[in-house]
Protein backbone atom coordinates (compact mmCIF):
# COMPACT_ATOMS: atom_id res chain seq x y z
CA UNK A 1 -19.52 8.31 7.73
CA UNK A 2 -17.06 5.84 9.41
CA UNK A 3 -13.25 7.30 10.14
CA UNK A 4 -10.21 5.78 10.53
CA UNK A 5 -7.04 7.05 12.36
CA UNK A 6 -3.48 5.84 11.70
CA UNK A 7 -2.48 7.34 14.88
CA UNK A 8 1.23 7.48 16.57
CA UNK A 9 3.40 7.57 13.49
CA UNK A 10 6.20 9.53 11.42
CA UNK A 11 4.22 11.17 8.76
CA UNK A 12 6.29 11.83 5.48
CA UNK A 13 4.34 14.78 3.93
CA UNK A 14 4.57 16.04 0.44
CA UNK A 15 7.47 18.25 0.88
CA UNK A 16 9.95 15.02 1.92
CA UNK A 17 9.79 16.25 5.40
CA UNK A 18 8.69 13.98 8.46
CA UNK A 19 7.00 14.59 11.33
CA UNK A 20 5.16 13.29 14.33
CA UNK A 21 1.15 13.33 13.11
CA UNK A 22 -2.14 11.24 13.40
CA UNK A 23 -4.00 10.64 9.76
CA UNK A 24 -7.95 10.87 9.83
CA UNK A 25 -9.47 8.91 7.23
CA UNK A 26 -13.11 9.36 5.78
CA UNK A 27 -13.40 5.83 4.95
CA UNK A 28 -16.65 6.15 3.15
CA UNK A 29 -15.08 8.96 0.16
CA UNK A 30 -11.55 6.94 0.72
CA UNK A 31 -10.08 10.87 1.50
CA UNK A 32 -8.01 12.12 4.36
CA UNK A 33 -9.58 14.66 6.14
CA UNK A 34 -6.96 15.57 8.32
CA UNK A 35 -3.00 15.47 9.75
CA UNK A 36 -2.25 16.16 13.39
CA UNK A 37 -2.14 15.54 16.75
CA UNK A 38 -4.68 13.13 19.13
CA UNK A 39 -7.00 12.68 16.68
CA UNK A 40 -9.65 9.64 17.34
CA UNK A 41 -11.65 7.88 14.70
CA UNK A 42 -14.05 4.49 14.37
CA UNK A 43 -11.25 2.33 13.98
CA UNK A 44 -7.08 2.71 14.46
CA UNK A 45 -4.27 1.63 13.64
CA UNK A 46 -1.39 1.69 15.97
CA UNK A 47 1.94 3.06 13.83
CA UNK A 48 4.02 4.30 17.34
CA UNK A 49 7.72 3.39 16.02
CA UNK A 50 6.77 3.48 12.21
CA UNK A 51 6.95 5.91 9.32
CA UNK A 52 3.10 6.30 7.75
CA UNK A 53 3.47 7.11 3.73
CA UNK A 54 1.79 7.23 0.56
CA UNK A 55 0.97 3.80 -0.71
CA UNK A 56 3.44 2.79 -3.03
CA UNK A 57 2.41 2.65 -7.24
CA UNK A 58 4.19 0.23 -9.25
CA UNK A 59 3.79 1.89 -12.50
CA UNK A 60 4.60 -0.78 -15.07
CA UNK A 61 4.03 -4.31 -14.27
CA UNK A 62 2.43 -7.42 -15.61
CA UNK A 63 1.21 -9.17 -12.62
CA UNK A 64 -0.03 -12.48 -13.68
CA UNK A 65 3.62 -13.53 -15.07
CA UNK A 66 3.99 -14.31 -10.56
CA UNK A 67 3.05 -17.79 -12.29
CA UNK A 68 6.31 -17.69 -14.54
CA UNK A 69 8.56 -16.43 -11.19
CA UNK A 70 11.83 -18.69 -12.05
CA UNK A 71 10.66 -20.22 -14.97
CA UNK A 72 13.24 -18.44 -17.47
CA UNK A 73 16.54 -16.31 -16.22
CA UNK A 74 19.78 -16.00 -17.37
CA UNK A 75 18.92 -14.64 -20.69
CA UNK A 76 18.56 -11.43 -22.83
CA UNK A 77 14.89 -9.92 -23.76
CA UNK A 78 14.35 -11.38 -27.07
CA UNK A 79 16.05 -14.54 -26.36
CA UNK A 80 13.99 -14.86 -23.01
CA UNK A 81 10.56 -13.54 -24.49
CA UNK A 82 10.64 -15.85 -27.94
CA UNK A 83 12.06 -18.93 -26.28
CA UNK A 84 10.76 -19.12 -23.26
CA UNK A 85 7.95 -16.51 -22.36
CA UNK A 86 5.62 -16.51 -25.28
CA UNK A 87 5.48 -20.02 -25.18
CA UNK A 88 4.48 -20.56 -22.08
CA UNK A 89 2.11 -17.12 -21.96
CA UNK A 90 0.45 -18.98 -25.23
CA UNK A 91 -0.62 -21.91 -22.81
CA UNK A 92 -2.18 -19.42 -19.97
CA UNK A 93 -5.68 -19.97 -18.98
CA UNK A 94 -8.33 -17.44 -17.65
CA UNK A 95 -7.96 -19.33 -14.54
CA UNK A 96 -4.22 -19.26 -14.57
CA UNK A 97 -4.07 -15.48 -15.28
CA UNK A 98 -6.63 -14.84 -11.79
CA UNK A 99 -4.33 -17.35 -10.20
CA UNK A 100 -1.51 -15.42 -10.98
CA UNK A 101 -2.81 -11.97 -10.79
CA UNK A 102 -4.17 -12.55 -6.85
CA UNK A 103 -0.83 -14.16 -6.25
CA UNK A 104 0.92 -10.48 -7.18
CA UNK A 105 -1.92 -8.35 -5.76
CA UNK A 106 -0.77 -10.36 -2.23
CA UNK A 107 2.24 -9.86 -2.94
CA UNK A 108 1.77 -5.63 -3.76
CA UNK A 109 -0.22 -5.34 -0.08
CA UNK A 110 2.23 -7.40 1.73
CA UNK A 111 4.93 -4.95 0.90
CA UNK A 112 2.90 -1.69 0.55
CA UNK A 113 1.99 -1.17 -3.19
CA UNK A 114 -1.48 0.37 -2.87
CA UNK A 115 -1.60 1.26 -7.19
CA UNK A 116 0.15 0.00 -9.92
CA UNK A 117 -0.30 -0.35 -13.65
CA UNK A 118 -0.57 -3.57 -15.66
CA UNK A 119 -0.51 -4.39 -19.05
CA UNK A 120 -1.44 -8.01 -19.64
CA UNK A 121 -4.40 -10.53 -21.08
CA UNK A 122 -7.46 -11.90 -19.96
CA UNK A 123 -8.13 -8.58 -18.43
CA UNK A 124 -11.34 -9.44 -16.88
CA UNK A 125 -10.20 -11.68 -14.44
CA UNK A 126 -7.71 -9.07 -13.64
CA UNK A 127 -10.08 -6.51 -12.80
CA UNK A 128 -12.07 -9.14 -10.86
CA UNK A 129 -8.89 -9.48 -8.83
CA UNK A 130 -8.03 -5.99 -8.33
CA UNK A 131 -11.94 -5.22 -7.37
CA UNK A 132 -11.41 -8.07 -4.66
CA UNK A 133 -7.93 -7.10 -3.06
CA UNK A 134 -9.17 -3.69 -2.72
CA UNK A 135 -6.20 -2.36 -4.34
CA UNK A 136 -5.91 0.81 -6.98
CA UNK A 137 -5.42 0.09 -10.70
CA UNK A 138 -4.87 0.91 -14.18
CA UNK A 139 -5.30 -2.28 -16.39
CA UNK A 140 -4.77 -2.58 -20.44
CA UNK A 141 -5.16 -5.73 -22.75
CA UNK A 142 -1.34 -5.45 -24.51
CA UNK A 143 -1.29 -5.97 -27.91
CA UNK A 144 1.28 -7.61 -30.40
CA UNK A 145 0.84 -8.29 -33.92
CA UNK A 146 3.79 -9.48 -34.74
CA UNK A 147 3.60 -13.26 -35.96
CA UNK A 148 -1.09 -12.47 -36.93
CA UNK A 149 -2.35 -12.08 -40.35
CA UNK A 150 -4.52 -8.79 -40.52
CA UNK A 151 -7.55 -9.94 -39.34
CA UNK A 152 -6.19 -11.37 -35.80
CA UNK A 153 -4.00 -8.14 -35.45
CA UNK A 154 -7.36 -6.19 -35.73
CA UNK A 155 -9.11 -8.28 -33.28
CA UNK A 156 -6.37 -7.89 -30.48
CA UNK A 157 -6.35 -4.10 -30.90
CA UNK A 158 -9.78 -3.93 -30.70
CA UNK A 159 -9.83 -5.95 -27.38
CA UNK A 160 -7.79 -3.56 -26.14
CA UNK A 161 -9.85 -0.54 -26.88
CA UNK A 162 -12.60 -2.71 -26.19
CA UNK A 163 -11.26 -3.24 -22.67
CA UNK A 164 -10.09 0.15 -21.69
CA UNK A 165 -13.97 1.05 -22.41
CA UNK A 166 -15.39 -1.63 -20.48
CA UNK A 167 -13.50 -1.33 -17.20
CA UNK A 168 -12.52 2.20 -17.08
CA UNK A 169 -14.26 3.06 -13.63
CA UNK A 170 -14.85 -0.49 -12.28
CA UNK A 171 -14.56 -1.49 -8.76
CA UNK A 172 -16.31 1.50 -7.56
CA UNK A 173 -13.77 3.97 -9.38
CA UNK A 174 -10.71 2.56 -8.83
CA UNK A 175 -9.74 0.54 -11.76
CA UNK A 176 -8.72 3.45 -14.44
CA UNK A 177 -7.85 1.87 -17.82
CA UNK A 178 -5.25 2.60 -21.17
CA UNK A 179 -5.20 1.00 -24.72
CA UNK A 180 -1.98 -0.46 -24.64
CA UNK A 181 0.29 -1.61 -27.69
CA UNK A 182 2.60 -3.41 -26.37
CA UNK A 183 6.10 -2.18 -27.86
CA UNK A 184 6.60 0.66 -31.32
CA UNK A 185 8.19 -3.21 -32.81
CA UNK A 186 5.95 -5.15 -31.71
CA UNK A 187 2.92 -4.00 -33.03
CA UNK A 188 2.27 -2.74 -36.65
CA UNK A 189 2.53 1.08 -38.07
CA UNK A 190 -0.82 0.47 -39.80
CA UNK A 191 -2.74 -0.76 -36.70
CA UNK A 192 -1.36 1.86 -34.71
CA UNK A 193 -2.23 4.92 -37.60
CA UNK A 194 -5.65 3.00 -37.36
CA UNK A 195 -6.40 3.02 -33.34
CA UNK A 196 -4.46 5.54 -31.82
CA UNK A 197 -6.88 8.19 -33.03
CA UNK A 198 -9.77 5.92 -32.03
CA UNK A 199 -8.47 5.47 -28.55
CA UNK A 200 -7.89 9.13 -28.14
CA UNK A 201 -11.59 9.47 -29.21
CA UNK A 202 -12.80 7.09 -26.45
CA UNK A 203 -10.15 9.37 -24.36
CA UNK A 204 -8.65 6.63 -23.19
CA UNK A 205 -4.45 7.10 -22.56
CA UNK A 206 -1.43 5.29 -24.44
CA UNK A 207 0.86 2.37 -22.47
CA UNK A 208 3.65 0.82 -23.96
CA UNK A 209 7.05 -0.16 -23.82
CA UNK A 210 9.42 2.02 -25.33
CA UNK A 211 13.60 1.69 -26.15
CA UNK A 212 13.90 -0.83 -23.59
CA UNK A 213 16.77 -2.72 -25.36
CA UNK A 214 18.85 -1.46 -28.61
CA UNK A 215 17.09 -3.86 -30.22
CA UNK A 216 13.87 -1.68 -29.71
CA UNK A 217 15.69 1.44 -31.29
CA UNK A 218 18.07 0.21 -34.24
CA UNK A 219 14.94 -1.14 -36.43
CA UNK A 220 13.04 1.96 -35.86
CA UNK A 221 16.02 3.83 -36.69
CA UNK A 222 16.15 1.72 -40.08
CA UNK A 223 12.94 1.94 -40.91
CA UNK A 224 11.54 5.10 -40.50
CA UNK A 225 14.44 7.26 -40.25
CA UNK A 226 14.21 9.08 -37.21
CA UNK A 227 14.23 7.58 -33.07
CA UNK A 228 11.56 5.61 -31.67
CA UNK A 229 10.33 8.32 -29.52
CA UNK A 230 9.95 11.00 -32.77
CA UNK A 231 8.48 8.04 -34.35
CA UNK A 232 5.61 7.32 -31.85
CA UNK A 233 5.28 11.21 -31.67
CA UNK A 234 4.50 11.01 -35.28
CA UNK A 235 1.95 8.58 -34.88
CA UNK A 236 -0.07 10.10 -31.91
CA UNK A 237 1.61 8.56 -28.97
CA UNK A 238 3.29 11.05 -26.61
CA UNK A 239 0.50 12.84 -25.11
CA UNK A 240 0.33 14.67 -21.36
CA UNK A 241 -1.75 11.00 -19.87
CA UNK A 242 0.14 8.89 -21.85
CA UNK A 243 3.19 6.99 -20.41
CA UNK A 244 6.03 4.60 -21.71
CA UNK A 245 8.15 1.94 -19.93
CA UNK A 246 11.68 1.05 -19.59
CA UNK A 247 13.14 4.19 -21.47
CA UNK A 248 16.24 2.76 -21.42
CA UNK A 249 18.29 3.92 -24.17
CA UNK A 250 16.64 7.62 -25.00
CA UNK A 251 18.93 10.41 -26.62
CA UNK A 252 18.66 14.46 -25.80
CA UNK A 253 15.57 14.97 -27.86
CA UNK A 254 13.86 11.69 -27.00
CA UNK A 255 14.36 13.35 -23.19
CA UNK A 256 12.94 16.58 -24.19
CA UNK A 257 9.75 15.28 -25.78
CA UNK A 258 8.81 13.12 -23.07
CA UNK A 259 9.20 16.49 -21.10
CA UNK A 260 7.58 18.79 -23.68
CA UNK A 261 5.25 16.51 -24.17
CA UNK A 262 4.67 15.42 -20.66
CA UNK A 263 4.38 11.77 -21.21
CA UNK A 264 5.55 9.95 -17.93
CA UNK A 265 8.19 6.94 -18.10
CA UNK A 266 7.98 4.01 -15.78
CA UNK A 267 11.70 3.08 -14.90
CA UNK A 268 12.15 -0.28 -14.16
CA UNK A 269 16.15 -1.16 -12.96
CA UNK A 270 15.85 -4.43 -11.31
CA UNK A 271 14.42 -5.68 -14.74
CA UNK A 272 16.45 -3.63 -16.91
CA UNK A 273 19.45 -5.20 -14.90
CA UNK A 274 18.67 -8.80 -14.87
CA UNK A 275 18.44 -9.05 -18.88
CA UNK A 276 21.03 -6.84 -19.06
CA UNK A 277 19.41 -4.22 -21.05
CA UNK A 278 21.26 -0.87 -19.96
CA UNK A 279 21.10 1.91 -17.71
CA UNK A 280 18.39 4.91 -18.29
CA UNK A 281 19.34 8.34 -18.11
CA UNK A 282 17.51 9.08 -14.72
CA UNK A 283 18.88 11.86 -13.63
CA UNK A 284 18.76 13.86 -17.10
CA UNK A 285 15.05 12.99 -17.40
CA UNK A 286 14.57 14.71 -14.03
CA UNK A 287 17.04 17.90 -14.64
CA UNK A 288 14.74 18.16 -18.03
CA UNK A 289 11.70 17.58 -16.07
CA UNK A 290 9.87 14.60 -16.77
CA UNK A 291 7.89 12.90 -15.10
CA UNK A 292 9.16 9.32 -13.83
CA UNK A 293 7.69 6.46 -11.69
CA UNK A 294 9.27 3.37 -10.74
CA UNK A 295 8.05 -0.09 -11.79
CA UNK A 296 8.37 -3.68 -11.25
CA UNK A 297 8.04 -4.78 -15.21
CA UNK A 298 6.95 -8.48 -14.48
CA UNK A 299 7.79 -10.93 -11.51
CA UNK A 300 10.11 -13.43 -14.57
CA UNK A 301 12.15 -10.40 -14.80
CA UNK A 302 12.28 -9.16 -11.64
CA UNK A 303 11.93 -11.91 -10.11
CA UNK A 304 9.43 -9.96 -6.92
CA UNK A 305 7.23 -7.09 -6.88
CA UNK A 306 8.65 -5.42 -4.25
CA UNK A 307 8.83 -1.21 -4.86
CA UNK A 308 11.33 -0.79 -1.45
CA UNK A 309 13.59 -2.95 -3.75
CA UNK A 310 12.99 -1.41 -6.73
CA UNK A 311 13.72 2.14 -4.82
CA UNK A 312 17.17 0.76 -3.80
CA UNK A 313 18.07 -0.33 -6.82
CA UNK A 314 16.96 2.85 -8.88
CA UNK A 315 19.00 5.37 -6.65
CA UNK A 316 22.14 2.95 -7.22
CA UNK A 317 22.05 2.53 -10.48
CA UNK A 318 20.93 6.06 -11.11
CA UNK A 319 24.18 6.74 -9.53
CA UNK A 320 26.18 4.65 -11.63
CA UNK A 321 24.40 5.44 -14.79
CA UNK A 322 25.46 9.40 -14.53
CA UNK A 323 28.88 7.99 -12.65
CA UNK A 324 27.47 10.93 -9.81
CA UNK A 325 27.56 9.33 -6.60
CA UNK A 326 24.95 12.46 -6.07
CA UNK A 327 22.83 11.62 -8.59
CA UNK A 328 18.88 10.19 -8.24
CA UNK A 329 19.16 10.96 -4.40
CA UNK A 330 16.76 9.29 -1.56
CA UNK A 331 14.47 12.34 -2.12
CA UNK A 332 13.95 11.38 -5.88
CA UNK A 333 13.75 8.08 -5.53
CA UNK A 334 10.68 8.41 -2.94
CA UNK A 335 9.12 11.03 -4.87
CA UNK A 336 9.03 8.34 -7.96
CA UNK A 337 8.11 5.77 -5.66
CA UNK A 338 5.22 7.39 -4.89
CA UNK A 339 3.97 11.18 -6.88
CA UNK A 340 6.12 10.55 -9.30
CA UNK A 341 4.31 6.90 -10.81
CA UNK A 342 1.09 7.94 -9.40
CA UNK A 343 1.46 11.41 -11.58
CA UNK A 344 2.89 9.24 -14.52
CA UNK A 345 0.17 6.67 -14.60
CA UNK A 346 -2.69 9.07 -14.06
CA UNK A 347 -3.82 8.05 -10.21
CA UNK A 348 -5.23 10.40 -7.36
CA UNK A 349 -2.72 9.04 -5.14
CA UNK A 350 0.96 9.42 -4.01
CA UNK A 351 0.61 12.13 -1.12
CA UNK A 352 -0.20 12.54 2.33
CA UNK A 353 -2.22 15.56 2.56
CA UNK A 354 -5.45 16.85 3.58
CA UNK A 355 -8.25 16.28 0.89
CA UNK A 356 -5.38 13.52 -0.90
CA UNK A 357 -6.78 9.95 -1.67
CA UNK A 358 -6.30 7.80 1.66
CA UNK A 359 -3.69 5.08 0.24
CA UNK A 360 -1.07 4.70 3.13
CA UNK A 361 1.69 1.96 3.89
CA UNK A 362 3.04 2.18 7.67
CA UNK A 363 6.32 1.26 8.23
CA UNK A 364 7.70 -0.68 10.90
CA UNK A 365 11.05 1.15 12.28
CA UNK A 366 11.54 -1.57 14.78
CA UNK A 367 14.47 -3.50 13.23
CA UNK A 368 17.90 -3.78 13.36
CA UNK A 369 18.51 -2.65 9.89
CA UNK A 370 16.69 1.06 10.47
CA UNK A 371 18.32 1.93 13.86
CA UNK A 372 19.46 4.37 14.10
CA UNK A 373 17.22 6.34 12.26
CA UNK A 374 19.02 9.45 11.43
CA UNK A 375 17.05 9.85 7.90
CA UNK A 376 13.84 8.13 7.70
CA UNK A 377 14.10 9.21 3.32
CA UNK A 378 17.06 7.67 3.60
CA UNK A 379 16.34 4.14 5.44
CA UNK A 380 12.86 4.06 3.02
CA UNK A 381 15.10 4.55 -0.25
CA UNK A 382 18.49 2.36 1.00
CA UNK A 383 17.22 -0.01 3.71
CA UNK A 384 13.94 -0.59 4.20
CA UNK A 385 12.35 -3.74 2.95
CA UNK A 386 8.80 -5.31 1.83
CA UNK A 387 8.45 -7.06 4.67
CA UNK A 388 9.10 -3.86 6.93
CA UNK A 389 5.50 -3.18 6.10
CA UNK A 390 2.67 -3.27 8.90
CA UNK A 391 -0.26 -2.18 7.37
CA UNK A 392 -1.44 -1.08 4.15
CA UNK A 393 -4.85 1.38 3.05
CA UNK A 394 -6.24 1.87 -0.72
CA UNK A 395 -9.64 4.19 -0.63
CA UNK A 396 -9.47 4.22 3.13
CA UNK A 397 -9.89 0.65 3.62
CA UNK A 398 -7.41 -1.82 5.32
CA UNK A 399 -6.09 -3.99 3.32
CA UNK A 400 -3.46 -5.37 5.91
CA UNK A 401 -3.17 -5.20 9.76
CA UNK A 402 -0.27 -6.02 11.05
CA UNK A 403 1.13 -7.21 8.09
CA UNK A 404 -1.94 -9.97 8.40
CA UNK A 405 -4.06 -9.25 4.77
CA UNK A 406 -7.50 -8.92 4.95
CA UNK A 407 -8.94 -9.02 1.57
CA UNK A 408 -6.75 -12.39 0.09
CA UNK A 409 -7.03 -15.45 2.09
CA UNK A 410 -3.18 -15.68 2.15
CA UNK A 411 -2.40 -19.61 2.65
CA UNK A 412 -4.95 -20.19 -0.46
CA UNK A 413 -4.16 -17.41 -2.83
CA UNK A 414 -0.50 -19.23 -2.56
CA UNK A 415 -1.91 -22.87 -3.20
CA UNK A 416 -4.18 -21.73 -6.31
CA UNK A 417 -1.38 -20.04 -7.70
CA UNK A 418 1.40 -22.97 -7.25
CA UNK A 419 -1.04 -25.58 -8.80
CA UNK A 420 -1.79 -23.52 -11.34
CA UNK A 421 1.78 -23.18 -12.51
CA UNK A 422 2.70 -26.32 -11.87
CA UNK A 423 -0.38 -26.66 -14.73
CA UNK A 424 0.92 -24.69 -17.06
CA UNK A 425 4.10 -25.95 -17.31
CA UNK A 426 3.02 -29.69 -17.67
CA UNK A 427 1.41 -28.11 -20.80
CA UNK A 428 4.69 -25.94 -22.12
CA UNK A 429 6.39 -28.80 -22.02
């Protein structure tokens, strides 16, 4: 057994308080075997001055699209996706989607992300990525059928199951897996009556985006007569590992299934700002008890994968969605930042305790923008930023040291990835 201390720091525990602790780490199980004082290990890290907390888990993202960062903005979803998007996803290679992927997996342990949840393409070279950063993961192939005859619609539902029972457990347990239609109109009612019971044979969980836009609810509402929500409950979909993204524009009983049912939602408000698709009821899914992460959605929507931002951004505009100035306070928000999208995407992480997985960022307190530090929730939800991080741990292994990365090769993860846009674009256009 080799150990690892994190030794000097703030520890936020599960409760939301903080206090002065050491971490022991069992780095062969990836476990923390124990919180208190003068503890010595193998190897330390030094966090005097910083606040040691769970890893942060982006809970819906689609990391790849790093290549697309600027490409298309200004614009509403199906404007932005049909015009601009598609096209230029159609011309990704499996090269392009690894140069992409380790380009956002840099970009995850630079600013403490130590899980997240992706639904994307070329899934292999994802997981190759994700096994190689050393980071926490569950991947799905996303399906759309809109546009294929029957035969190619079949084939890219297939991959998906196909995927979530080839990688489910890779990279020595880390990389978890989902079958993941990408939207309730985006992919077919008859392909999803087909393989939703077939993935819940495989027992393999349910990803997809869900009332993100009105546009996402009104031909649902046409068509089948009841919400989208009721709708994918018809059809097998809400299930207690399942989760949905965006969950924008849900009504009362839309919020009670997801809480009956206890299907997590992955909100996503820098995203659902920037194309301008609404403001989810955050606070009433918490009063009715659901569970809710926080997520990126992609880096052409975003336009970075930073969760510190994406905290911010969720306790304001939780605010101003409920018009509550009380409303999604800093305890919330950290608690989806962390339990809450671990819980929702169905990872052993999100908590510093005894016996809990070992995926830690440190904070660095040392900066002009978290003195004084009255409220360390506080300064984590309202002020902190990416590059506040100092070191990062997924499975007990250090994947930055003072905020240097050790698994990416930094200065060429960032080449690879800008000639590979610069690539794809040639070809778009």
């Amino acid at each position: 057994m080799t150990t690892l201390a994190i030794v000097g720091g703030d520890c936020l525990r599960p409760d939301g308080t903080v206090d002065r602790a050491d971490v022991l780490i069992d780095q062969s199980t990836g476990e923390i075997l124990e919180i208190g004082e003068g503890l010595t290990a193998d190897e330390t890290l030094e966090a005097t001055d910083c606040l040691v907390t769970p890893g942060f888990v982006n809970g819906h993202t689609h990391v790849a699209m790093t290549l697309l960062r600027g490409y298309a903005d200004d614009k509403p979803l199906d404007a932005w996706l049909q015009e601009d998007i598609w096209p230029a996803e159609a011309a990704l290679s499996a090269e392009d989607v690894r140069a992409g992927t380790e380009l956002g997996l840099l970009e995850f342990i630079k600013g403490g992300v130590t899980g997240f949840a992706d639904m994307y393409f070329e899934m292999p070279e994802v997981a190759a990525a994700v096994e190689e950063a050393g980071l926490r993961a569950r991947l799905g192939h996303g399906i759309v059928t809109v546009g294929k005859d029957e035969a190619d619609a079949r084939a890219d539902a297939q991959e998906s199951l196909d995927v979530a029972r080839e990688f489910d457990g890779a990279a020595d347990g880390r990389i978890s897996t989902a079958f993941m239609p990408h939207s309730l109109t985006t992919v077919s009612q008859e392909i999803l009556e087909e393989f939703i019971p077939k993935a819940r044979s495989a027992d393999v969980p349910i990803h997809y985006h869900a009332n993100e836009t009105t546009d996402e609810v009104h031909p649902i509402v046409e068509e089948q007569g009841v919400r989208p929500l009721e709708y994918a409950d018809d059809v097998g979909m809400l299930e207690s590992e399942d989760f949905v993204a965006h969950g924008v524009h849900l009504n009362e009983r839309e919020i009670e299934l997801l809480a009956e049912t206890g299907t997590g939602v992955i909100h996503c408000p820098a995203s659902n700002m920037k194309l301008a698709s609404g403001m989810a009821p955050v606070q009433e899914l918490l009063d009715a008890g659901a569970t809710v992460g926080l997520g990126t959605d992609g880096a052409a929507s975003n336009n970075d994968l930073s969760m510190l931002d994406e905290a911010r951004d969720a306790a304001m505009l939780g605010k101003l969605a409920a018009n509550d100035a009380s409303a999604v306070p800093a305890e919330a928000v950290v608690e989806m930042l962390t339990r809450g999208s671990a819980d929702a995407i169905g990872l052993e992480s999100g908590r510093l305790e005894v016996g809990g997985a070992a995926d830690l960022a440190v904070i660095d307190l040392e900066a002009p923008h978290l003195t004084p530090r009255h409220d360390l929730v506080s300064h984590l939800t309202y002020a902190a930023a990416a590059n506040d991080v100092r070191h990062t741990v997924c499975d007990g292994q250090v994947l930055m040291r003072d905020r240097v990365v050790q698994t990416l090769d930094e200065a060429a993860v960032r080449r690879r990835a800008t000639e590979h846009a610069a690539a794809v674009l040639e070809r778009v256009a």
